[in-house]
C-alpha atoms as a PDB file:
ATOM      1  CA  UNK A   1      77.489  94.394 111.445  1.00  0.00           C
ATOM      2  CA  UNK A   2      74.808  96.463 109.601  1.00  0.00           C
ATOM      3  CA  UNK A   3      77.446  98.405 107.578  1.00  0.00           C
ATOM      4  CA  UNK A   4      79.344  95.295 107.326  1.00  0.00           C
ATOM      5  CA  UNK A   5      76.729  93.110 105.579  1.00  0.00           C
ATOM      6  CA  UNK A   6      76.263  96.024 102.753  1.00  0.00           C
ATOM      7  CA  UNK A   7      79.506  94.895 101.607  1.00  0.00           C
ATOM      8  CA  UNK A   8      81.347  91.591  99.891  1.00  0.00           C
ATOM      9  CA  UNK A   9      84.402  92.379 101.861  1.00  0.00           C
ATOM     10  CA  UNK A  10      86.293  89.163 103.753  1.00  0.00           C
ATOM     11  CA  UNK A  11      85.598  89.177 107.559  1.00  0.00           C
ATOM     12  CA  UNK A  12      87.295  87.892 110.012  1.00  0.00           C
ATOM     13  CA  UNK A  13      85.533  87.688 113.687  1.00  0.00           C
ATOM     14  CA  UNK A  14      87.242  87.402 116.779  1.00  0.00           C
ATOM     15  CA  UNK A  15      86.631  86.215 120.194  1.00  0.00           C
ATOM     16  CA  UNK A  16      86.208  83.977 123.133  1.00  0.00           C
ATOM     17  CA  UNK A  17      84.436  80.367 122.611  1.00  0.00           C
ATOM     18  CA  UNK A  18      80.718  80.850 123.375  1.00  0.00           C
ATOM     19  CA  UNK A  19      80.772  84.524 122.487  1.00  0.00           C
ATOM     20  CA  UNK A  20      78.132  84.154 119.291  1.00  0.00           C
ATOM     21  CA  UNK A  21      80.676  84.577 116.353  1.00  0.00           C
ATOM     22  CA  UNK A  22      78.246  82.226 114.329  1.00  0.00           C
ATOM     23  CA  UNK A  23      75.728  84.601 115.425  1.00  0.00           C
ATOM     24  CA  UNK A  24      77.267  87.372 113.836  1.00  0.00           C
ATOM     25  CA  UNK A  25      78.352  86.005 110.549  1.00  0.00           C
ATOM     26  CA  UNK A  26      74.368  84.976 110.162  1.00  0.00           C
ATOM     27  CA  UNK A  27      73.608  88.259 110.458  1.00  0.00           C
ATOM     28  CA  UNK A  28      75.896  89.635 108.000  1.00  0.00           C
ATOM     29  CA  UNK A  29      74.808  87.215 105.605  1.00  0.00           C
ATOM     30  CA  UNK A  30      70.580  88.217 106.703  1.00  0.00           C
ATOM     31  CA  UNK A  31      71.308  91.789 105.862  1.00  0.00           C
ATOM     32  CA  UNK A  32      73.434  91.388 102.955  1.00  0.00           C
ATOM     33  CA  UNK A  33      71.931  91.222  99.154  1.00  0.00           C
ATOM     34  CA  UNK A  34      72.956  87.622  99.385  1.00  0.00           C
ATOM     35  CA  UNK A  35      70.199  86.868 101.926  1.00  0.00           C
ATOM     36  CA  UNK A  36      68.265  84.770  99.936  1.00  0.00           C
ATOM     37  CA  UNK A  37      71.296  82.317  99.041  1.00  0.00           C
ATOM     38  CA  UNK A  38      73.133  79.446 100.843  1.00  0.00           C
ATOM     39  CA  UNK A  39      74.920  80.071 104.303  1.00  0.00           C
ATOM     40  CA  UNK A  40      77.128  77.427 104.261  1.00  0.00           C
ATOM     41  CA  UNK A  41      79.242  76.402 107.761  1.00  0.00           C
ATOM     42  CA  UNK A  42      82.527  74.779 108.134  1.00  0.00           C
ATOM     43  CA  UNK A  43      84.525  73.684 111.377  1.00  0.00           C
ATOM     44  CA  UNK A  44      87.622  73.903 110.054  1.00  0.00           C
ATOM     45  CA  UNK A  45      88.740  72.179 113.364  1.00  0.00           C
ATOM     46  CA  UNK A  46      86.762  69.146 112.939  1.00  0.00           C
ATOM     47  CA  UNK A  47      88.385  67.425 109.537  1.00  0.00           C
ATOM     48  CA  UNK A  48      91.979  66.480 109.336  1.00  0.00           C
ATOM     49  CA  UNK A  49      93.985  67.961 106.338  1.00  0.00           C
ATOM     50  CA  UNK A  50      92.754  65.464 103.301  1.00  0.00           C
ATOM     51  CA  UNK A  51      88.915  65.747 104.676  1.00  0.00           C
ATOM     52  CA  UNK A  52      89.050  69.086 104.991  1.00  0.00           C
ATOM     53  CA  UNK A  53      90.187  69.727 101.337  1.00  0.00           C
ATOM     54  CA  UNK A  54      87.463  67.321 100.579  1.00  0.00           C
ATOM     55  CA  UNK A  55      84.891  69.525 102.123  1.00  0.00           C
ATOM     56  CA  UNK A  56      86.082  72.790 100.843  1.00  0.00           C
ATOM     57  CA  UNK A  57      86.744  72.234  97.393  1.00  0.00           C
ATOM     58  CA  UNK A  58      84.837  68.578  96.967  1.00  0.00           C
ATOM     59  CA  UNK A  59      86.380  65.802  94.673  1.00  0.00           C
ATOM     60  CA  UNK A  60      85.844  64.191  91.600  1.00  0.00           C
ATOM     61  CA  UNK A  61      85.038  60.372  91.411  1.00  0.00           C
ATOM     62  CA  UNK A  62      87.379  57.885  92.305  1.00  0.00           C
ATOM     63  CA  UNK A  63      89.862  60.981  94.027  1.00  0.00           C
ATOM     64  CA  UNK A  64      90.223  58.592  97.167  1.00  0.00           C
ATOM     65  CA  UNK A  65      89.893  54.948  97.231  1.00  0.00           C
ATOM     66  CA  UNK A  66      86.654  53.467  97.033  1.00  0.00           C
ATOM     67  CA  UNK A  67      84.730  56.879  96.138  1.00  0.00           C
ATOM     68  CA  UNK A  68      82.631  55.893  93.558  1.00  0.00           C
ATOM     69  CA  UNK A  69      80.852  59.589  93.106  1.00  0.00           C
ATOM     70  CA  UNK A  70      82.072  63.010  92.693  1.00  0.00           C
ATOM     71  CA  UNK A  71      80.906  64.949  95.586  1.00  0.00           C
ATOM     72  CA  UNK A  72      80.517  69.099  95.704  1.00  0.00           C
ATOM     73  CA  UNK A  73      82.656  70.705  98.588  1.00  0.00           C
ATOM     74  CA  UNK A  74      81.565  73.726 100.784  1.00  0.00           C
ATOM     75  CA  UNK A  75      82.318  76.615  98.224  1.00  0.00           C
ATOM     76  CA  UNK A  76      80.467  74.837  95.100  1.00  0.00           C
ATOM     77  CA  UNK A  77      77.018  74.256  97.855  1.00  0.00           C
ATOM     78  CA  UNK A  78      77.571  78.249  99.010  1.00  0.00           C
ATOM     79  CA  UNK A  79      77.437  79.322  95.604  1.00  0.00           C
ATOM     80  CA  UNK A  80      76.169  83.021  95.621  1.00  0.00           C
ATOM     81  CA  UNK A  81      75.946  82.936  99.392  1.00  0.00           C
ATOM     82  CA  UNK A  82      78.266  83.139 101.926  1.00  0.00           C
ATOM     83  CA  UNK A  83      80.791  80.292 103.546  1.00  0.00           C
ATOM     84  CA  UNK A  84      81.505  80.925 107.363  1.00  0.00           C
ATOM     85  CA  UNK A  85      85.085  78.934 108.091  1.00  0.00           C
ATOM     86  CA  UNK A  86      84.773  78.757 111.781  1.00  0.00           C
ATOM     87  CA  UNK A  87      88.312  78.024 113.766  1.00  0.00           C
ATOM     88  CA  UNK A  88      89.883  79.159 110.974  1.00  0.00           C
ATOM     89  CA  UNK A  89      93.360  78.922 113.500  1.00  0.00           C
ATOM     90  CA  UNK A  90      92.815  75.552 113.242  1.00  0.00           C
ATOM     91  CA  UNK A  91      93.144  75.375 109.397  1.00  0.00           C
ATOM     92  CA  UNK A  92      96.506  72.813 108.227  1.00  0.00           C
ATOM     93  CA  UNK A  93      99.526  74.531 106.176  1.00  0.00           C
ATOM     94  CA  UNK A  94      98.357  73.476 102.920  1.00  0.00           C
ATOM     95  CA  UNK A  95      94.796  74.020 103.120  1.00  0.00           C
ATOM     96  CA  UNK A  96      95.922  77.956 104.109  1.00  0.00           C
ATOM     97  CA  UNK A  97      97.824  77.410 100.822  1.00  0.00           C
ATOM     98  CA  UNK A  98      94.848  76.762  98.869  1.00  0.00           C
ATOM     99  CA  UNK A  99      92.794  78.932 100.803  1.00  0.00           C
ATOM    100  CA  UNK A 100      95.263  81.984  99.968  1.00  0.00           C
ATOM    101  CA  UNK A 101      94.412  80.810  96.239  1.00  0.00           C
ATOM    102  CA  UNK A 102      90.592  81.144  96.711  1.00  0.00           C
ATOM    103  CA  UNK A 103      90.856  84.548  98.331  1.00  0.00           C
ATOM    104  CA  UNK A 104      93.335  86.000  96.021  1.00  0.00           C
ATOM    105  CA  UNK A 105      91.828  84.673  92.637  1.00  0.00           C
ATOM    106  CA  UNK A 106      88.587  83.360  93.515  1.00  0.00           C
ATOM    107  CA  UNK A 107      89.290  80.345  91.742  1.00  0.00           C
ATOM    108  CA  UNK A 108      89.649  76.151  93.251  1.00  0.00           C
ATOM    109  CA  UNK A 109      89.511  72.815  91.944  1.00  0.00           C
ATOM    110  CA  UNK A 110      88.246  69.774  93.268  1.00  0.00           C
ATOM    111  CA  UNK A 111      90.539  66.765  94.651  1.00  0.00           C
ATOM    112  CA  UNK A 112      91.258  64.563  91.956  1.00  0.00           C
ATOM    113  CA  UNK A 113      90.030  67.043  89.213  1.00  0.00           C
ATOM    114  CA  UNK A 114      91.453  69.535  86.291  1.00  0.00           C
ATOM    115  CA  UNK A 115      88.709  71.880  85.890  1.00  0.00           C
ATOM    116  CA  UNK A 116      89.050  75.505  87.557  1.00  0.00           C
ATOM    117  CA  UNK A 117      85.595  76.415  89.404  1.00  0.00           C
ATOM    118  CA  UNK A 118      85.228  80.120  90.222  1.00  0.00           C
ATOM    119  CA  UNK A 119      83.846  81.081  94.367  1.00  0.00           C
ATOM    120  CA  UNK A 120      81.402  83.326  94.030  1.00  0.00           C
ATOM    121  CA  UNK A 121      81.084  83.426  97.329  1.00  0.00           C
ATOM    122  CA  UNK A 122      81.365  85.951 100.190  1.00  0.00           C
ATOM    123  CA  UNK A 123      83.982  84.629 103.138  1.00  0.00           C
ATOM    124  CA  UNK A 124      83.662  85.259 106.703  1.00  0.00           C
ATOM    125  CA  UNK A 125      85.861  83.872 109.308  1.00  0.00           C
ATOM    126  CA  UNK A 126      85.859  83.447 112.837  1.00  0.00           C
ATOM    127  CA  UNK A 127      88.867  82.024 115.418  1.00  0.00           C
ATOM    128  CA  UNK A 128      89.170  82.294 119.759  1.00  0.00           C
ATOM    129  CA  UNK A 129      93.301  82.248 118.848  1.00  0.00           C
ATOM    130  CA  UNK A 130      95.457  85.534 118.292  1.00  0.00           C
ATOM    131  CA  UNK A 131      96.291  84.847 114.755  1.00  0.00           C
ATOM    132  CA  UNK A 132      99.387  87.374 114.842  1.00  0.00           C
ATOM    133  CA  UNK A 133     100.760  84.859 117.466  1.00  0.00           C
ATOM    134  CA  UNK A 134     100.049  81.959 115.338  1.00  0.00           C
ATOM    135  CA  UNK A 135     102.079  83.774 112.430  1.00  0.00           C
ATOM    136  CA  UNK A 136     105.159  84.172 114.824  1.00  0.00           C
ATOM    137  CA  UNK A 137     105.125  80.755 115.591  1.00  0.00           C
ATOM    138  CA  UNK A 138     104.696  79.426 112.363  1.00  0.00           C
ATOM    139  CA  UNK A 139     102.054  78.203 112.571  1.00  0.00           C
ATOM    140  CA  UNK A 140      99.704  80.646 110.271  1.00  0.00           C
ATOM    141  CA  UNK A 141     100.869  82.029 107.165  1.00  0.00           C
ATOM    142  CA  UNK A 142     100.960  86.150 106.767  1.00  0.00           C
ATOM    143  CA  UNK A 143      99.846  86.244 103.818  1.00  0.00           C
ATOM    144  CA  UNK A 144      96.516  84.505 104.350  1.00  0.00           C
ATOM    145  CA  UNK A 145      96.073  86.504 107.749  1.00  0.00           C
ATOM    146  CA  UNK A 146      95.911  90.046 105.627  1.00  0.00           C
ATOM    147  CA  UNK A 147      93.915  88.282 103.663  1.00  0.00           C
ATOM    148  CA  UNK A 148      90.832  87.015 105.625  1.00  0.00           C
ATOM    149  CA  UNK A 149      91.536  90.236 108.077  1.00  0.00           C
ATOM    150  CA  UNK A 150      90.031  92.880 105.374  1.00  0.00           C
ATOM    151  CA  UNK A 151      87.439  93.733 108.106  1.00  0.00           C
ATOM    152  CA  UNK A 152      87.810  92.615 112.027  1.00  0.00           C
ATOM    153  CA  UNK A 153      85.005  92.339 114.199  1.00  0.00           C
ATOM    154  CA  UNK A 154      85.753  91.690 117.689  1.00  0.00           C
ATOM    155  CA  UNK A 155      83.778  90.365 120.284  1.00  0.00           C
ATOM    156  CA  UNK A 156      84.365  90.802 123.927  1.00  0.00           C
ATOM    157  CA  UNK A 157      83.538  87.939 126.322  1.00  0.00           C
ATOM    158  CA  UNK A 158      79.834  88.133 128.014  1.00  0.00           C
ATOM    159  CA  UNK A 159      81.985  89.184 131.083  1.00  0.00           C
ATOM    160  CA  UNK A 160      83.309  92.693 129.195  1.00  0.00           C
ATOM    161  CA  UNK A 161      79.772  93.566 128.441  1.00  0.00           C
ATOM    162  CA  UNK A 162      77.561  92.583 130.939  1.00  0.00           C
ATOM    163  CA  UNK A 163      74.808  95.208 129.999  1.00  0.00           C
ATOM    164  CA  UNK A 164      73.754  92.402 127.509  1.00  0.00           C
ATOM    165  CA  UNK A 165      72.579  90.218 130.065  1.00  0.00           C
ATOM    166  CA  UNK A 166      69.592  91.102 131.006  1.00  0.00           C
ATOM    167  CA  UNK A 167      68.444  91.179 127.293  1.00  0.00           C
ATOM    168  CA  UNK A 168      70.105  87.583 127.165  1.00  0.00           C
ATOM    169  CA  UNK A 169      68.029  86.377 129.887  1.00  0.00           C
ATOM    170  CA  UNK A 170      64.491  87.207 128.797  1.00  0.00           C
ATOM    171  CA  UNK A 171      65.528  85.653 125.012  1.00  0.00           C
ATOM    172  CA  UNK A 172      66.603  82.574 126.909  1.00  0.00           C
ATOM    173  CA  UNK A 173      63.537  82.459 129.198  1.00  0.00           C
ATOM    174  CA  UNK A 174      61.243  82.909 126.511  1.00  0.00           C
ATOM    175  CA  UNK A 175      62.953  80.336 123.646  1.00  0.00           C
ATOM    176  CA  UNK A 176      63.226  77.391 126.876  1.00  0.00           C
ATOM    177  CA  UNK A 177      59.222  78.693 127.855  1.00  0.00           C
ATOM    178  CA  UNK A 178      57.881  77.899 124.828  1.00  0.00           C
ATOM    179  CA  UNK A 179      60.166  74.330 124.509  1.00  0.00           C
ATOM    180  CA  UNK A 180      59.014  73.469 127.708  1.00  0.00           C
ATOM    181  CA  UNK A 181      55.575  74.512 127.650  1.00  0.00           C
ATOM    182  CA  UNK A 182      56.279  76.187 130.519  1.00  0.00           C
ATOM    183  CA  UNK A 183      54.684  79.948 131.618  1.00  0.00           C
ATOM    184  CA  UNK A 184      58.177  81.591 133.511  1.00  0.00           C
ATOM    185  CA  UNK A 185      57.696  84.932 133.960  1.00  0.00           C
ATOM    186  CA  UNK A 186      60.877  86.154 134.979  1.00  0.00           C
ATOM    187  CA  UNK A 187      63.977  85.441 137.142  1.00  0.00           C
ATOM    188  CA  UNK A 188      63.730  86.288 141.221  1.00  0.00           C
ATOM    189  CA  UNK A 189      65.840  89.174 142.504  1.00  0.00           C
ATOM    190  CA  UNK A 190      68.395  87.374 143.516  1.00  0.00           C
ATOM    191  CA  UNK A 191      68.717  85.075 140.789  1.00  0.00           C
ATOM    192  CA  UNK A 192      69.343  88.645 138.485  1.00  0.00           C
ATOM    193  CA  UNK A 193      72.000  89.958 140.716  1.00  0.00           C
ATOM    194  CA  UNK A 194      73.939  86.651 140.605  1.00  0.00           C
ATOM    195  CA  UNK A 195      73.344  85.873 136.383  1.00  0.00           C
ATOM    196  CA  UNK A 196      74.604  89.807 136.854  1.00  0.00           C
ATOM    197  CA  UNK A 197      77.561  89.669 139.406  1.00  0.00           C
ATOM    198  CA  UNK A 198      79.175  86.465 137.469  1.00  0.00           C
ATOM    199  CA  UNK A 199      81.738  85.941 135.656  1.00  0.00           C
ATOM    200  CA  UNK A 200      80.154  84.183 132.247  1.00  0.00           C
ATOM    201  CA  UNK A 201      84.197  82.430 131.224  1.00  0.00           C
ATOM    202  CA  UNK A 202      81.543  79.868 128.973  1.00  0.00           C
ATOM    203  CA  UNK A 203      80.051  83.508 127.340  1.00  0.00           C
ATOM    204  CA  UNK A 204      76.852  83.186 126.035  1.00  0.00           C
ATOM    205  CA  UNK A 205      76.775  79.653 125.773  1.00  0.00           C
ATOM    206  CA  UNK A 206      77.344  78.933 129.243  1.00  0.00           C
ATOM    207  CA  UNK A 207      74.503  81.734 130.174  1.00  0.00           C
ATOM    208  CA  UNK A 208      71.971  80.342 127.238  1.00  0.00           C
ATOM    209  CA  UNK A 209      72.923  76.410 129.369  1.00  0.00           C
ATOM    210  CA  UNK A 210      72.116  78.117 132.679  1.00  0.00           C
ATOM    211  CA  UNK A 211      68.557  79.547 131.715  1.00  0.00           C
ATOM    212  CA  UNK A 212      67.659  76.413 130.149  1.00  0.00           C
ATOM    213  CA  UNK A 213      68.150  74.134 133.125  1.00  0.00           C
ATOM    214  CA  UNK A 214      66.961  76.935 135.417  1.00  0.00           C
ATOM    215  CA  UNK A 215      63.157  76.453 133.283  1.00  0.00           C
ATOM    216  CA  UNK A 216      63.665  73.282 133.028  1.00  0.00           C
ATOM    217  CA  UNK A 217      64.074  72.766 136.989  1.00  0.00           C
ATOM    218  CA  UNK A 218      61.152  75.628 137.784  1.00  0.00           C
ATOM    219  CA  UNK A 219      58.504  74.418 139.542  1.00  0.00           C
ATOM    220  CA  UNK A 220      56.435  78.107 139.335  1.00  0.00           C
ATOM    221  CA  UNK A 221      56.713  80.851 137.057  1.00  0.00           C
ATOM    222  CA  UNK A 222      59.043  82.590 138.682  1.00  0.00           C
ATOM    223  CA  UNK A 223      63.237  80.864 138.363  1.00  0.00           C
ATOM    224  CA  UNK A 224      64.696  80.578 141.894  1.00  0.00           C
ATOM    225  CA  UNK A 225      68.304  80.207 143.395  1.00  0.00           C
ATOM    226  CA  UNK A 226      67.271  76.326 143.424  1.00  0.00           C
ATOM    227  CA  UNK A 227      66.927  76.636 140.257  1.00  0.00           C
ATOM    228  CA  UNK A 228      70.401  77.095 138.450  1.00  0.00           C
ATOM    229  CA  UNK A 229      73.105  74.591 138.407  1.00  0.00           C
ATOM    230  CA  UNK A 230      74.758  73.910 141.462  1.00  0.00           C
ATOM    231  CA  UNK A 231      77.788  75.846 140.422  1.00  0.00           C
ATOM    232  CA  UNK A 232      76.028  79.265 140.543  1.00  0.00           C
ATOM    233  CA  UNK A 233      74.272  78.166 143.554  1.00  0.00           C
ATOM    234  CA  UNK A 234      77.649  78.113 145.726  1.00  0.00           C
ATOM    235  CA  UNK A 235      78.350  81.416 144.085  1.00  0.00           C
ATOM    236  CA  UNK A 236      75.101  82.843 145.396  1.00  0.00           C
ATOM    237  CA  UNK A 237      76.057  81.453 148.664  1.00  0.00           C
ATOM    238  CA  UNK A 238      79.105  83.060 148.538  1.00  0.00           C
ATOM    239  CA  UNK A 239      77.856  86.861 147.442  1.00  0.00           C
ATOM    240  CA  UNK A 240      75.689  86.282 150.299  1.00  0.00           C
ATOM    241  CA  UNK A 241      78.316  85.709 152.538  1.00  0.00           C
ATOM    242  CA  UNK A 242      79.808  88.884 151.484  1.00  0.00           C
ATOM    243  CA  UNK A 243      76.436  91.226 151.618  1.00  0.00           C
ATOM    244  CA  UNK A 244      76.180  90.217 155.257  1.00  0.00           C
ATOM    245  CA  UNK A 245      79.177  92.216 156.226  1.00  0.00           C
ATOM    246  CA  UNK A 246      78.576  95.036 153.986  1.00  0.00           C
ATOM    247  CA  UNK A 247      75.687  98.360 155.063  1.00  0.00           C
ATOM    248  CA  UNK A 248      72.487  97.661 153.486  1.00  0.00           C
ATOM    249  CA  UNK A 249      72.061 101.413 151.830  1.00  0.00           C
ATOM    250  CA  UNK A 250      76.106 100.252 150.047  1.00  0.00           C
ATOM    251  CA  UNK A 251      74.381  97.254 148.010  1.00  0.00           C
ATOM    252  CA  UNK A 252      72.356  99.116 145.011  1.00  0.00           C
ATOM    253  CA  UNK A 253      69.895  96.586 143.123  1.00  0.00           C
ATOM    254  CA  UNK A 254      69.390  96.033 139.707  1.00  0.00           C
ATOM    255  CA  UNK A 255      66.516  97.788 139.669  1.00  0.00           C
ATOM    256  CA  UNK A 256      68.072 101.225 140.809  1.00  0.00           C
ATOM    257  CA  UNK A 257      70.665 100.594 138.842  1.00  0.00           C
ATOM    258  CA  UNK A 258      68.144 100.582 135.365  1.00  0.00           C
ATOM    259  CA  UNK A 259      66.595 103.461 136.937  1.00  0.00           C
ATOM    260  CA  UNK A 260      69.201 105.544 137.599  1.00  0.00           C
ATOM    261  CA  UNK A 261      70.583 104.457 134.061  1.00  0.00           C
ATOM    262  CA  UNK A 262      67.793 105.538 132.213  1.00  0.00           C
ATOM    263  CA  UNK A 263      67.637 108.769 133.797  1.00  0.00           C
ATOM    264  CA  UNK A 264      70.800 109.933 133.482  1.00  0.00           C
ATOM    265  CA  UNK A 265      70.388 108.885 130.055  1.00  0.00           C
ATOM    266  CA  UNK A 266      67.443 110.735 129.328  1.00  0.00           C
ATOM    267  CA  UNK A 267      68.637 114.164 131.374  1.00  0.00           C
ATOM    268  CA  UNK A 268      71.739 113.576 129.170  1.00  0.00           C
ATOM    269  CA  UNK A 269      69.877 114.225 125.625  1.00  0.00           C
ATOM    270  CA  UNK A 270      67.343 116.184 127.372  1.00  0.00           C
ATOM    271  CA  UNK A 271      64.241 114.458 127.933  1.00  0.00           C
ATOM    272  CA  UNK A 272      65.156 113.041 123.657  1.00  0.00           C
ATOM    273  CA  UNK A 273      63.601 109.865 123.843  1.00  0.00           C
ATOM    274  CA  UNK A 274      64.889 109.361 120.203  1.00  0.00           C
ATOM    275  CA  UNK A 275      68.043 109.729 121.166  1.00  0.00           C
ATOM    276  CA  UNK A 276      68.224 108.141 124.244  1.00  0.00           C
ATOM    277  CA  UNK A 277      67.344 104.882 123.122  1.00  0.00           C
ATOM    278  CA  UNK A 278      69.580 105.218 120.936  1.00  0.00           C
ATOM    279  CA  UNK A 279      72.608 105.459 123.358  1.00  0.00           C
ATOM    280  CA  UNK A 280      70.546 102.985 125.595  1.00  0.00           C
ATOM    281  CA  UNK A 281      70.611 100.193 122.594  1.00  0.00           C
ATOM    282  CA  UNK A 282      67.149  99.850 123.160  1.00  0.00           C
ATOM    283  CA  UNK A 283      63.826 100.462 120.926  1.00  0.00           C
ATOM    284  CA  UNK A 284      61.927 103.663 121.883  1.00  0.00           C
ATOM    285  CA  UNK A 285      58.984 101.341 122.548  1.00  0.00           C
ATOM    286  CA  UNK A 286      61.270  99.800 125.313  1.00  0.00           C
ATOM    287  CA  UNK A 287      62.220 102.936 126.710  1.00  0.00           C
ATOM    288  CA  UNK A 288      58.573 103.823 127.015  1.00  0.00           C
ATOM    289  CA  UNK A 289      57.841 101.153 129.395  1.00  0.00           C
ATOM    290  CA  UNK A 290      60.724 101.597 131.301  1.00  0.00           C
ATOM    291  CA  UNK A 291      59.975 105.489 131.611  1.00  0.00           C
ATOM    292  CA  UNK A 292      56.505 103.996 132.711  1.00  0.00           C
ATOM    293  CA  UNK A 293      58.006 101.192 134.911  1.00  0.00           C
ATOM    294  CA  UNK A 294      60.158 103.533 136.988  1.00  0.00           C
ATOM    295  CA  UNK A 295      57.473 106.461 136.943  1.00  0.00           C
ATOM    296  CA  UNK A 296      60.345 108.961 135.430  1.00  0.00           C
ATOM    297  CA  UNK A 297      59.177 112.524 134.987  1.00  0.00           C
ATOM    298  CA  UNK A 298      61.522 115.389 133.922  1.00  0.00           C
ATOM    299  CA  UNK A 299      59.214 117.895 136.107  1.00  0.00           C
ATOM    300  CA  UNK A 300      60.169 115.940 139.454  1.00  0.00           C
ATOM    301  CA  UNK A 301      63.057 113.398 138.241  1.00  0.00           C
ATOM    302  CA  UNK A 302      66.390 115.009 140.420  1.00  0.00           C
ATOM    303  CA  UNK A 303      69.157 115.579 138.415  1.00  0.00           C
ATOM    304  CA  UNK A 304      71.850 112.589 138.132  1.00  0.00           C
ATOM    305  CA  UNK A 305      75.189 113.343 138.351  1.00  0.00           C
END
């Protein structure tokens, strides 16, 4: 993303529903010199074909019966920004015709009008369909696919990269604290191991829904099995079900999991903390309290394998 935003190149991101491909095109457009312009958003799944011409490119007064006004579409209101065309899959044939137009020449008109309006904008994209299936079908023209896909980011689901959880959980807890007014702490043991152990289909979205009903529900400051929606409760029930028949010393926690992390990490760059956090994905300030937290020494840490 970082080398990304230093660009104007088109993006296109892929990925699941819920996976935070708004996110990402917000932070290309934070760290880009256009930072200080318009991000402008369009669901290019939510207008039918005339609408969403209307949207894109705007239209001149009296372009559709009773419009009494010309109105500015998406690209004029992004002006030195960036537009983010979310479902882009979703797009109708001729819009991807006049799409193809903007990206090749940087040029549009309005519905209804005769003047040629340049898009000085930067475009990023986003879709949860495989456009190169969409093109065998029919359905999505090549041309515009090469297009928009100058640079591909893809995301994997929530379930693909689970060591974002954790971080995911203490961002939710402490945005729903401080809507709530509420003082939770943290999650309980068990309530890591399941957020942990599951599946996530809904991404991030269905996580960020899950922490926000789970403070919402608290009654202390600590969130509880009772706590999450009744869905992850019968999955809690379930694990259970399963630890029962499994060794105690065969069922690692979260906990020695981190720890044993972190210090294979660090024996890894040798004792770099620099570095370390650096393959971690953490801040060294992180990895400070962690080395504190799990009372890691290189004198008397054993070695990991």
């Amino acid at each position: 993303i970082m080398s990304v935003a230093k660009t104007d190149s088109t993006v296109l991101i892929h990925g699941e529903s819920g996976t935070g491909k708004e996110l990402i095109a917000q932070a290309i457009h934070a760290y880009s010199h256009r930072k200080n312009k318009p991000f402008i958003v369009v669901n290019c799944a939510a207008y039918s074909e005339h609408l969403l011409e209307s949207e894109l490119f705007g239209h001149e007064r009296g372009a559709f019966t009773g419009e009494h006004r010309r109105k500015l579409g998406r690209f004029e209101l992004a002006k030195g920004g960036t537009i983010f065309l979310d479902e882009i899959g979703e797009i109708p044939p001729h819009s991807q015709l006049l799409l193809l137009r903007v990206l090749q020449n940087r040029m549009f008109e309005r519905v209804g009008g005769e003047k040629t309006l340049e898009a000085e904008v930067r475009i990023v994209a986003a879709t949860n369909k495989q456009l190169e299936d969409e093109m065998k079908a029919g359905r999505f023209r090549e041309d515009l696919y090469y297009r928009l896909n100058v640079i591909s980011i893809d995301v994997p689901p929530l379930r693909e990269r689970k060591d974002d959880i954790p971080h995911l959980i203490e961002h939710f807890l402490q945005k729903y604290s401080g809507n709530t007014e509420k003082q939770i702490v943290r999650c309980s043991q068990s309530v890591i191991e399941l957020l942990m152990r599951y599946d996530w289909y809904g991404n991030v979205r269905e996580l960020e829904n899950a922490i926000e009903r789970a403070v919402v529900m608290a009654s202390g400051p600590i969130i509880t099995p009772v706590d999450l929606p009744a869905k992850l409760q019968q999955e809690l029930e379930a694990f259970s079900d399963d630890r029962e028949d499994l060794p105690k010393e065969t069922i690692p926690s979260l906990y020695d999991n981190e720890r044993q992390l972190i210090l294979k990490t660090l024996q890894t760059t040798k004792w770099n903390k620099y570095q370390a956090a650096k393959l971690l994905g953490i801040t060294r300030s992180t990895l400070y309290s962690k080395i504190q937290k799990y009372d890691l020494d290189p004198d008397t840490a054993p070695n990991v394998p």
